[in-house]
N, C-alpha and C. Protein backbone atom coordinates (compact mmCIF):
# COMPACT_ATOMS: atom_id res chain seq x y z
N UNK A 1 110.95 82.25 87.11
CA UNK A 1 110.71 83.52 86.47
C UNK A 1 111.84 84.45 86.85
N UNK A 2 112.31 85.14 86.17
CA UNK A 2 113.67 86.28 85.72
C UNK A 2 112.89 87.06 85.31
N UNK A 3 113.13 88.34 86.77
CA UNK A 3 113.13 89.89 86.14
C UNK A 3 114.92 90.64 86.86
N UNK A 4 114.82 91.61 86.29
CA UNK A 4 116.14 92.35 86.89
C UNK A 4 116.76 92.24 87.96
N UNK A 5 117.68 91.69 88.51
CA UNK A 5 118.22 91.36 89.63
C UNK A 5 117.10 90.23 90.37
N UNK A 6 116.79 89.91 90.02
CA UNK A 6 115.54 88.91 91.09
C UNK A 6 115.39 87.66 90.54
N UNK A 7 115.48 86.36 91.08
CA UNK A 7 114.46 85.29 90.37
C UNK A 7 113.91 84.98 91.44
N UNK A 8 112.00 84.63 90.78
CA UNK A 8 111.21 84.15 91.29
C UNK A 8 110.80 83.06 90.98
N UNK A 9 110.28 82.52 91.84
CA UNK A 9 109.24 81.52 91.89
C UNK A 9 107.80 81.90 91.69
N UNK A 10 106.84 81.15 90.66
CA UNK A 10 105.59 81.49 90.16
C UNK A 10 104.57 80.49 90.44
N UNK A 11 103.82 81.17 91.52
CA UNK A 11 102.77 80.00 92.53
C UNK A 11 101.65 80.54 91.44
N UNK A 12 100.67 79.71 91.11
CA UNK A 12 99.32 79.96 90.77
C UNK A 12 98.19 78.95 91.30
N UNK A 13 97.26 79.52 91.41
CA UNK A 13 95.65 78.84 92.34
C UNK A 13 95.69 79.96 93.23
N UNK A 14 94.91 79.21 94.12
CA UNK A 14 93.57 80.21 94.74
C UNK A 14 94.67 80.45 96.35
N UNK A 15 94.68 82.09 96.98
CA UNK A 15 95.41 82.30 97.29
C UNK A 15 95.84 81.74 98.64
N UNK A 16 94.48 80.89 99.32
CA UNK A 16 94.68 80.32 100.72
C UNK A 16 95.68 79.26 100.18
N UNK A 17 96.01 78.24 99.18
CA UNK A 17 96.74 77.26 98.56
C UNK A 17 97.96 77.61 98.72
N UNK A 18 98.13 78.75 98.35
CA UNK A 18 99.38 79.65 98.00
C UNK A 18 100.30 79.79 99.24
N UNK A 19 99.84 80.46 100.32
CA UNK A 19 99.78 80.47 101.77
C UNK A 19 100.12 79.37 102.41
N UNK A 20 99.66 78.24 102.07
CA UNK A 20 99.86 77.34 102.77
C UNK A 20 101.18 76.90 102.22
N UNK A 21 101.60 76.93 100.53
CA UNK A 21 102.40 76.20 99.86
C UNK A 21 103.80 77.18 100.51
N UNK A 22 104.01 78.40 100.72
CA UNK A 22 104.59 79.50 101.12
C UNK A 22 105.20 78.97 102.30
N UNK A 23 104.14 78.69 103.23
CA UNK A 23 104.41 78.23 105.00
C UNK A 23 105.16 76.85 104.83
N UNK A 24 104.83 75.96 104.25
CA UNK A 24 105.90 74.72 104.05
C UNK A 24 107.30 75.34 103.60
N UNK A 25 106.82 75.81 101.87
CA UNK A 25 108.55 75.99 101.46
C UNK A 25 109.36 76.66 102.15
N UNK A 26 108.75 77.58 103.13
CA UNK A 26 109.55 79.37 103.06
C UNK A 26 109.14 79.10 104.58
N UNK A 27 110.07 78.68 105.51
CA UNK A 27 109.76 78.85 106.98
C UNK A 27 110.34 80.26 107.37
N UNK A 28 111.09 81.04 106.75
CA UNK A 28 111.28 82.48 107.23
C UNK A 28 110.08 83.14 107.36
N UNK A 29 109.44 82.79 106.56
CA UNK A 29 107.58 83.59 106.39
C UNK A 29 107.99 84.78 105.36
N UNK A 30 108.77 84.69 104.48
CA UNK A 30 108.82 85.45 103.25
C UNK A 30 107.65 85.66 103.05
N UNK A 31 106.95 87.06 102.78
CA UNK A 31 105.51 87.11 102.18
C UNK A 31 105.96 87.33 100.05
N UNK A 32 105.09 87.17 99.32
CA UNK A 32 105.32 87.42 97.92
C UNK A 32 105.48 88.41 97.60
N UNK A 33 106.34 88.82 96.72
CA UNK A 33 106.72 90.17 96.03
C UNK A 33 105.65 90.97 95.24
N UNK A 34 105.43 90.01 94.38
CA UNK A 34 104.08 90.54 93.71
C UNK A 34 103.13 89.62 93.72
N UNK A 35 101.81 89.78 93.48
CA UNK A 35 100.70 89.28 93.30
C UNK A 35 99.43 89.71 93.02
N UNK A 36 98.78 88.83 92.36
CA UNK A 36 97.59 89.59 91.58
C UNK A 36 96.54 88.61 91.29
N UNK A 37 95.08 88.55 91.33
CA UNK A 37 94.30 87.98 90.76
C UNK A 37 93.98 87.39 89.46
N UNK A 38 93.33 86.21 89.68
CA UNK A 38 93.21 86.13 87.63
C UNK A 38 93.01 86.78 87.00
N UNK A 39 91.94 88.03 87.32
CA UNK A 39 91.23 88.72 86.46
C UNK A 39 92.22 90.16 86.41
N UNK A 40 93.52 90.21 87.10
CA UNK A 40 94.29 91.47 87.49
C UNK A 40 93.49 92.38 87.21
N UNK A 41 92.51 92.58 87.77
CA UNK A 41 92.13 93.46 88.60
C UNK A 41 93.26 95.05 89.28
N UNK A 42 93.69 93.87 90.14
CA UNK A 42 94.66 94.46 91.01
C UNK A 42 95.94 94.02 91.59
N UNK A 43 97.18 94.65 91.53
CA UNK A 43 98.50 94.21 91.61
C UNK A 43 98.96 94.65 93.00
N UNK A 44 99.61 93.92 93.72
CA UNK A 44 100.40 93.79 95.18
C UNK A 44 101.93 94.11 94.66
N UNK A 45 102.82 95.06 95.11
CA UNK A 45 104.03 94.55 94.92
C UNK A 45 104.83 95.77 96.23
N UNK A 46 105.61 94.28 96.52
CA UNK A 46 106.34 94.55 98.00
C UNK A 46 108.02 94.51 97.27
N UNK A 47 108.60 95.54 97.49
CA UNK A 47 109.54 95.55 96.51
C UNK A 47 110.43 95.12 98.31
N UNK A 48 111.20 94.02 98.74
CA UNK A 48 112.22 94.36 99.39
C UNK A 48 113.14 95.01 99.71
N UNK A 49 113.89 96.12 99.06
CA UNK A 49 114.52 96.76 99.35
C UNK A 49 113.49 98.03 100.10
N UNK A 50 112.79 98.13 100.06
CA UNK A 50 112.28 99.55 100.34
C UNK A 50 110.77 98.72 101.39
N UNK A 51 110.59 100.07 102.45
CA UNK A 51 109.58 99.98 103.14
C UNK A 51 108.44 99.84 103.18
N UNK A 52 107.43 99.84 101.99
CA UNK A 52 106.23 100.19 101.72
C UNK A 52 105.98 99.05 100.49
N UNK A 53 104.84 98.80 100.66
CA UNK A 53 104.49 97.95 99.89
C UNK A 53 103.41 99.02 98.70
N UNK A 54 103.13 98.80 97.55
CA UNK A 54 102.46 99.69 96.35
C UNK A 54 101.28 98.95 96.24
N UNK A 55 100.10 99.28 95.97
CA UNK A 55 99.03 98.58 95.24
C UNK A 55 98.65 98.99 94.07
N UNK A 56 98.06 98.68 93.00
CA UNK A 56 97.54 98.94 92.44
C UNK A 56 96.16 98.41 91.89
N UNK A 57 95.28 99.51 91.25
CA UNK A 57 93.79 98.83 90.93
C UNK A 57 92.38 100.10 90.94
N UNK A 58 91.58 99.91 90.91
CA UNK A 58 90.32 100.52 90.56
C UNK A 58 90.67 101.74 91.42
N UNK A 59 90.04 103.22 91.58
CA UNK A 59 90.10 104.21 91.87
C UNK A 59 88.86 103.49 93.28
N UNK A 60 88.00 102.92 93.31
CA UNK A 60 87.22 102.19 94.44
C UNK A 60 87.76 102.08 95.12
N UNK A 61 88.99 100.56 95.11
CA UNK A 61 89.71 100.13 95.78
C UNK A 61 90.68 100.97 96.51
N UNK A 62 91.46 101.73 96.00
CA UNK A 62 92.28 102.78 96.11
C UNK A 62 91.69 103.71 97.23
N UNK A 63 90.56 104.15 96.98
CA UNK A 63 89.84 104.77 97.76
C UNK A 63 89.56 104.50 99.16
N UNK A 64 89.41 102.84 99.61
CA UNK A 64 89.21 102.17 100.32
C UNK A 64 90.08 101.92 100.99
N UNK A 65 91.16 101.85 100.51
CA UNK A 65 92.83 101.80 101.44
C UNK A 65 92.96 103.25 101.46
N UNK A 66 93.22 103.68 101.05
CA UNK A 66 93.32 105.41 101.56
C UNK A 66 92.61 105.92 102.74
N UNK A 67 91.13 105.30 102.88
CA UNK A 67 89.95 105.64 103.79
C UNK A 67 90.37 104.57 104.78
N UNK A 68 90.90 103.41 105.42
CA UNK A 68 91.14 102.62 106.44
C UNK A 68 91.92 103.33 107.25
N UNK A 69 91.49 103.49 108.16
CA UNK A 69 92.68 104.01 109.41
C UNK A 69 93.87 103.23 109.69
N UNK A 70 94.19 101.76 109.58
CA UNK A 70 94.33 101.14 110.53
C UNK A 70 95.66 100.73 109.08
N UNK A 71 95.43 101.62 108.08
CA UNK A 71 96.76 101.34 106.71
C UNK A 71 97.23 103.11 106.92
N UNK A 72 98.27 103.16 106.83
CA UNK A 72 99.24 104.29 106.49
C UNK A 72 99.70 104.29 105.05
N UNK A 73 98.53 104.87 104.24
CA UNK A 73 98.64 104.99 102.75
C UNK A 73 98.71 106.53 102.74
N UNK A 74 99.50 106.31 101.11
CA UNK A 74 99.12 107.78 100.45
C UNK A 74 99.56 107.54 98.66
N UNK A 75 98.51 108.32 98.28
CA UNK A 75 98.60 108.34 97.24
C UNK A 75 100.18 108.36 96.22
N UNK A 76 100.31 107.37 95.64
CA UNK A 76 101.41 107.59 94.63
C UNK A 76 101.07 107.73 93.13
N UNK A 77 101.84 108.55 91.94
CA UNK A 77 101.87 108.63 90.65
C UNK A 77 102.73 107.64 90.06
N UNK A 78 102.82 107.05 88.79
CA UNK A 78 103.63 106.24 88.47
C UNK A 78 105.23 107.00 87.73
N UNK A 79 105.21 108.26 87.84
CA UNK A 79 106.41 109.14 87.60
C UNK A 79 106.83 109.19 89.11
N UNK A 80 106.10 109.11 90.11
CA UNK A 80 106.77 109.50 91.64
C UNK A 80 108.34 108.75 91.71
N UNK A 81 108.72 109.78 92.07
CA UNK A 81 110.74 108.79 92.76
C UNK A 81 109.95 107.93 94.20
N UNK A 82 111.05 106.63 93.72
CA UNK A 82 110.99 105.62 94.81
C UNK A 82 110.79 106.32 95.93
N UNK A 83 112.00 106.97 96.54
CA UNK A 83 111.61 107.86 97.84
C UNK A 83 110.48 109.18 97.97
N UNK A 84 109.39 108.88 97.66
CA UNK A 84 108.43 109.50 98.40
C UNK A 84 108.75 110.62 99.07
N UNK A 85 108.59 111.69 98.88
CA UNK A 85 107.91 112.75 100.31
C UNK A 85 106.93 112.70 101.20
N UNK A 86 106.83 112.21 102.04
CA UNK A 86 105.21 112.08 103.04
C UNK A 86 105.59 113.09 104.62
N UNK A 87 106.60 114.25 104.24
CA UNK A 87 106.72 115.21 105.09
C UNK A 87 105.25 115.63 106.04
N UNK A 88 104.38 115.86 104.85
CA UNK A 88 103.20 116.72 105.58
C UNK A 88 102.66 115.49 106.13
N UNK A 89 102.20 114.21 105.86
CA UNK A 89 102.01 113.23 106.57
C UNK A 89 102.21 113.27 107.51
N UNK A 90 103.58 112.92 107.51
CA UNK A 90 104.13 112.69 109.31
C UNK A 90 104.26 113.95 110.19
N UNK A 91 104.03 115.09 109.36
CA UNK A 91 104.04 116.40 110.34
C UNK A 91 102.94 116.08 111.14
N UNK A 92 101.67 116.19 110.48
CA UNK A 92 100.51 116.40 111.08
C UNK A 92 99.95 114.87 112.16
N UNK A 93 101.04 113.63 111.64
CA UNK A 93 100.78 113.06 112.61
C UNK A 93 101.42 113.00 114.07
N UNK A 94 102.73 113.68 113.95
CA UNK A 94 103.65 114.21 115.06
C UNK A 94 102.11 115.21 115.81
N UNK A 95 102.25 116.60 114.72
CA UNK A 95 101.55 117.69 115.96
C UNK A 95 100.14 116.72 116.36
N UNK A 96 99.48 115.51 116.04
CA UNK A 96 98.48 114.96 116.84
C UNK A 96 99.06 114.47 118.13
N UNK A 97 100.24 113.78 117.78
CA UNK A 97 100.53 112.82 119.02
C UNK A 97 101.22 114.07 119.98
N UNK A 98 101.67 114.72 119.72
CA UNK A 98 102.22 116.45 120.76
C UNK A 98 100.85 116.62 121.71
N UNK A 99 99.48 116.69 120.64
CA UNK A 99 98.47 117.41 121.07
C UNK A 99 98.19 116.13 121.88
N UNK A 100 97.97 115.05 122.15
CA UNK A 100 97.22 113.96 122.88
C UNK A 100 98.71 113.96 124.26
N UNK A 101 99.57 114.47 123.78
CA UNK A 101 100.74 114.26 125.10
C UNK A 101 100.32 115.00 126.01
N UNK A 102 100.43 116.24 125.75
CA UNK A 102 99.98 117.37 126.65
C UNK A 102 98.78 117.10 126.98
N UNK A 103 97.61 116.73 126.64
CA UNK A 103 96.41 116.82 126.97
C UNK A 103 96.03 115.49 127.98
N UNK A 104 96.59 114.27 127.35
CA UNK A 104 96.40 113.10 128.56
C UNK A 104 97.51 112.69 129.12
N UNK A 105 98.54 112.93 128.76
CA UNK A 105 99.76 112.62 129.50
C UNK A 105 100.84 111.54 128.43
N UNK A 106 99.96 111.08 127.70
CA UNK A 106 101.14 109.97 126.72
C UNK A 106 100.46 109.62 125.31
N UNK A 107 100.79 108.87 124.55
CA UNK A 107 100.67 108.41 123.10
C UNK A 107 101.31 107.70 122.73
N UNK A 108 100.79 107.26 121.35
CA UNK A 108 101.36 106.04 120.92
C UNK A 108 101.17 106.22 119.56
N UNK A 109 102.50 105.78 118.76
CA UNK A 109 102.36 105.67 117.25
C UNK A 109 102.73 104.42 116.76
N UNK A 110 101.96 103.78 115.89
CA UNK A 110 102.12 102.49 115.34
C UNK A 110 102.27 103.02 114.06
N UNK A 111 103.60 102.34 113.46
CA UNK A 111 104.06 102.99 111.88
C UNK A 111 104.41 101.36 111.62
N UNK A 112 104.45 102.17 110.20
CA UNK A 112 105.38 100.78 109.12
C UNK A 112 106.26 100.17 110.29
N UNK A 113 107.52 101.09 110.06
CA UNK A 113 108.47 100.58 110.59
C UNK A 113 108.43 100.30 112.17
N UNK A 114 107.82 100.80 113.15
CA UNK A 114 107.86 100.41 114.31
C UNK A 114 106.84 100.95 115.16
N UNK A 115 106.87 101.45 116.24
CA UNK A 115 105.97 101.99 117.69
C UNK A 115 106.82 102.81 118.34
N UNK A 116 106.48 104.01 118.33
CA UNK A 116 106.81 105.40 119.15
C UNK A 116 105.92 105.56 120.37
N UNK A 117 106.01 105.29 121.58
CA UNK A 117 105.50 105.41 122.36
C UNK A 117 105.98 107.04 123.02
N UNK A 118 105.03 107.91 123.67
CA UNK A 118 105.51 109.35 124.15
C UNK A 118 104.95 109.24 125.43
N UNK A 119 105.61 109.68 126.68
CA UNK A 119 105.06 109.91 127.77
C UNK A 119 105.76 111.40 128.60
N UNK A 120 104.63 112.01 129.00
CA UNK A 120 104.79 113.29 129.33
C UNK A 120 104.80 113.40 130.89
N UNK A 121 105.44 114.33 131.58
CA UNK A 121 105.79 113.87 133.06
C UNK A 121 106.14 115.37 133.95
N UNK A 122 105.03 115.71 134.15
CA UNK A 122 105.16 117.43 134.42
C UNK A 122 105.41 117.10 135.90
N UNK A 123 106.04 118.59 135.95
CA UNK A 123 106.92 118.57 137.14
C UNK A 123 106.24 120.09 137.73
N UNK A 124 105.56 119.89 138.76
CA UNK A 124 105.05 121.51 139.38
C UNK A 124 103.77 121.89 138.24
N UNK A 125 103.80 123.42 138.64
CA UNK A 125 102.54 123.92 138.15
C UNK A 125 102.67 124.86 137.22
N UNK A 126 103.93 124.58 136.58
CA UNK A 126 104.43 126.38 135.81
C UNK A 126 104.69 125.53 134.40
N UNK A 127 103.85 124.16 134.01
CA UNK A 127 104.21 123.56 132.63
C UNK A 127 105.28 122.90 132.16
N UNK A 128 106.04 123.08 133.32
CA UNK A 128 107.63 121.67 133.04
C UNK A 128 107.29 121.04 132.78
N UNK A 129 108.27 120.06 132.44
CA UNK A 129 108.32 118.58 132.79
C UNK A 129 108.97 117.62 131.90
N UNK A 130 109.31 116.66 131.74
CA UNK A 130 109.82 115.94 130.95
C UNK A 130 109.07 114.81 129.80
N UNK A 131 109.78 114.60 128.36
CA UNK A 131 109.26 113.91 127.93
C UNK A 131 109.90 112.35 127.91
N UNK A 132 109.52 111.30 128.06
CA UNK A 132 110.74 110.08 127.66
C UNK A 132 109.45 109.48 126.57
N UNK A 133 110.89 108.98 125.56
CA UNK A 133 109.57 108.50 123.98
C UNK A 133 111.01 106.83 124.33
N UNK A 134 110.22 105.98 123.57
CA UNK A 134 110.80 104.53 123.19
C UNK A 134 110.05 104.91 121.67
N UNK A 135 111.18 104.23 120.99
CA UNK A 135 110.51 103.46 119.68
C UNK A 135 111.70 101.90 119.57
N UNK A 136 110.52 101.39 119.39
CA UNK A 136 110.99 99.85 118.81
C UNK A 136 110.55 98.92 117.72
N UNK A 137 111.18 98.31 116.92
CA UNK A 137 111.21 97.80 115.62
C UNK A 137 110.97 96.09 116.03
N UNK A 138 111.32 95.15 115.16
CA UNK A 138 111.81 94.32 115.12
C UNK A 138 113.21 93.83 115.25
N UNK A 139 114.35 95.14 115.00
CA UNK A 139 115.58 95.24 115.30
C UNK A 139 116.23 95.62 116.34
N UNK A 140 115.25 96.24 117.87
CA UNK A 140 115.74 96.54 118.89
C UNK A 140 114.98 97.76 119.33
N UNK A 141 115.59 98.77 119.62
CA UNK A 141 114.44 99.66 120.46
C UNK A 141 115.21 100.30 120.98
N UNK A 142 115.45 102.24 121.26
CA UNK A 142 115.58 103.02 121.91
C UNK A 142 115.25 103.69 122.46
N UNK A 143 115.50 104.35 123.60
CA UNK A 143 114.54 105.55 124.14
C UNK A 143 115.29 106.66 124.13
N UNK A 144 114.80 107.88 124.90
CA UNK A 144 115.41 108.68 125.66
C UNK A 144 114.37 109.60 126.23
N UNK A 145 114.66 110.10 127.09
CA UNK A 145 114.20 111.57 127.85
C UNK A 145 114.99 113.38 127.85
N UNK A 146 113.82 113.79 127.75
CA UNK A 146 115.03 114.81 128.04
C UNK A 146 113.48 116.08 128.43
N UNK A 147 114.13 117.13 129.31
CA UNK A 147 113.16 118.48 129.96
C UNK A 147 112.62 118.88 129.07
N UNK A 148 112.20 119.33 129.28
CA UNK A 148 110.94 121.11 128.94
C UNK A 148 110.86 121.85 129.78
N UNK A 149 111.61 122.82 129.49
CA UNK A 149 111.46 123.84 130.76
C UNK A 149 110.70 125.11 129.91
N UNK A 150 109.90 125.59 129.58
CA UNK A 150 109.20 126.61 129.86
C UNK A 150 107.83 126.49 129.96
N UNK A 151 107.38 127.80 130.04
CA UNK A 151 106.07 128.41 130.72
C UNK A 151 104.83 128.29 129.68
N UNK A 152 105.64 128.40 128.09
CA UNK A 152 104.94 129.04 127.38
C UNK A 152 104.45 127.77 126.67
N UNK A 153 103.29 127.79 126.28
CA UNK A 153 102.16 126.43 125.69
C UNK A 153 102.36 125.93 124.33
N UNK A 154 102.82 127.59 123.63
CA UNK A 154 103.16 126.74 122.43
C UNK A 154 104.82 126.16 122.27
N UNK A 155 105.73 126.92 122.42
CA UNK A 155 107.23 126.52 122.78
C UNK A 155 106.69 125.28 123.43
N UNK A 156 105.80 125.00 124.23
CA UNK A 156 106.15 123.42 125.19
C UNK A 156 105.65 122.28 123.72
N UNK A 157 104.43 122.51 122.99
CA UNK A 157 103.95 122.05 122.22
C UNK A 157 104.84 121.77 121.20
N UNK A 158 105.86 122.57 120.41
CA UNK A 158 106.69 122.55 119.70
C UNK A 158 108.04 121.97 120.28
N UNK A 159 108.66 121.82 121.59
CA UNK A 159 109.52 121.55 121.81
C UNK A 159 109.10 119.72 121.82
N UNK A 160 107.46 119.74 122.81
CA UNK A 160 107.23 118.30 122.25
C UNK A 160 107.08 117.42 121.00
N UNK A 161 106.52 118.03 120.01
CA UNK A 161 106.98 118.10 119.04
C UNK A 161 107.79 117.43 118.51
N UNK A 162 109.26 118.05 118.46
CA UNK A 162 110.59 117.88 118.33
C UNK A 162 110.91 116.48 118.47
N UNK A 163 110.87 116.26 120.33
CA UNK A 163 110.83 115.20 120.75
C UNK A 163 110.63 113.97 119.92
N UNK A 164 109.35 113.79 119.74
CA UNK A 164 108.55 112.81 118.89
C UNK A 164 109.18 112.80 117.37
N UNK A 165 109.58 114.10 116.69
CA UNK A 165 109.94 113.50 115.59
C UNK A 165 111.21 112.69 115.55
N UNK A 166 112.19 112.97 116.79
CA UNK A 166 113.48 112.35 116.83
C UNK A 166 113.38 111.08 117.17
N UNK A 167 112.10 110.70 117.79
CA UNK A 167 111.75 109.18 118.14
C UNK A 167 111.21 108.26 117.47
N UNK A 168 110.62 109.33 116.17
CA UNK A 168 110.50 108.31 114.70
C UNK A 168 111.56 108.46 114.01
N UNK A 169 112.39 109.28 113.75
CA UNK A 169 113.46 109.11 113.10
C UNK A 169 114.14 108.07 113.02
N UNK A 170 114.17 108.12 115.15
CA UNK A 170 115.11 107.00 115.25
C UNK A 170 114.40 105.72 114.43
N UNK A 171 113.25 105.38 114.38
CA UNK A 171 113.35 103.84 114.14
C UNK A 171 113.76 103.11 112.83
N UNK A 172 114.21 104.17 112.12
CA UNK A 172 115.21 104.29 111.05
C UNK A 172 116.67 103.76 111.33
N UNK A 173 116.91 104.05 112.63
CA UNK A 173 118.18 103.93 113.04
C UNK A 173 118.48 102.55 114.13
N UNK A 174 117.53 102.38 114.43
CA UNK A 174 117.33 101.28 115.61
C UNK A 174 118.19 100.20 115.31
């Protein structure tokens, strides 16, 4: 099968078959680009070049991946540009992991692309202290540390903050 820049290969039967036929041919563990049920229902498509895989299907279903914690979805339109905005996304998941730093001492983010780990490391009684974050991919892994020096709760909150978003950034960069 020939679509635009791509040729595929076109498996059909039942999808444990598929899986298995996949694991023989394809020892890299290539997963399928697209895929869909007999009744298409609903469409899978993992475009390789880009990070995110798309679904499509019933407003139910949809609903159901949106509602799983444990998937980092968000709604797309079929006019949306490839690159996505999910700014407010990742804002509000930064100021959580800020708020769980300060409050227990560390955090952890599991994303698409990798694991942001944050650990907080106060120094005295006047709200110092340092943050050191790792994020690591499948391609390697960086860290760094660096102070917080003031007094004030929200500046510390926002400077942590900061921190954390430069440690997902990185795993862009890793």
């Amino acid at each position: 099968m020939k679509l635009p820049w791509r040729d595929y290969e076109l498996f059909e039967g039942p999808l444990s078959e598929a899986i298995i036929s996949m694991a023989a041919n394809y020892p890299n563990q290539q997963t399928p680009n697209l895929w869909w049920p007999k009744d298409h229902t609903w469409c899978v498509a993992s475009e390789i070049d880009l990070p995110w895989t798309y679904v499509g299907g019933s407003t139910g279903l949809i609903t159901r991946l949106l509602d799983d914690t444990r998937l980092e979805a968000v709604v797309t339109e079929p006019d949306d540009p490839i690159w996505i905005d999910v700014k407010d996304w990742l804002t509000d998941l930064i100021e959580q992991a800020a708020g769980e730093v300060l409050s227990s001492g560390s955090a952890r983010l599991d994303l698409a692309a990798g694991t942001v780990t944050i650990q907080w490391e106060p120094h005295g009684r006047r709200g110092e202290g340092v943050v050191v974050t790792r994020s690591e991919r499948s391609g390697g892994w960086s860290g760094s540390n660096g102070p917080i020096d003031t007094r004030d709760p929200d500046e510390r909150k926002r400077l942590v903050e900061s921190r954390i978003h430069q440690a997902v950034l990185s795993l862009v960069e890793v």
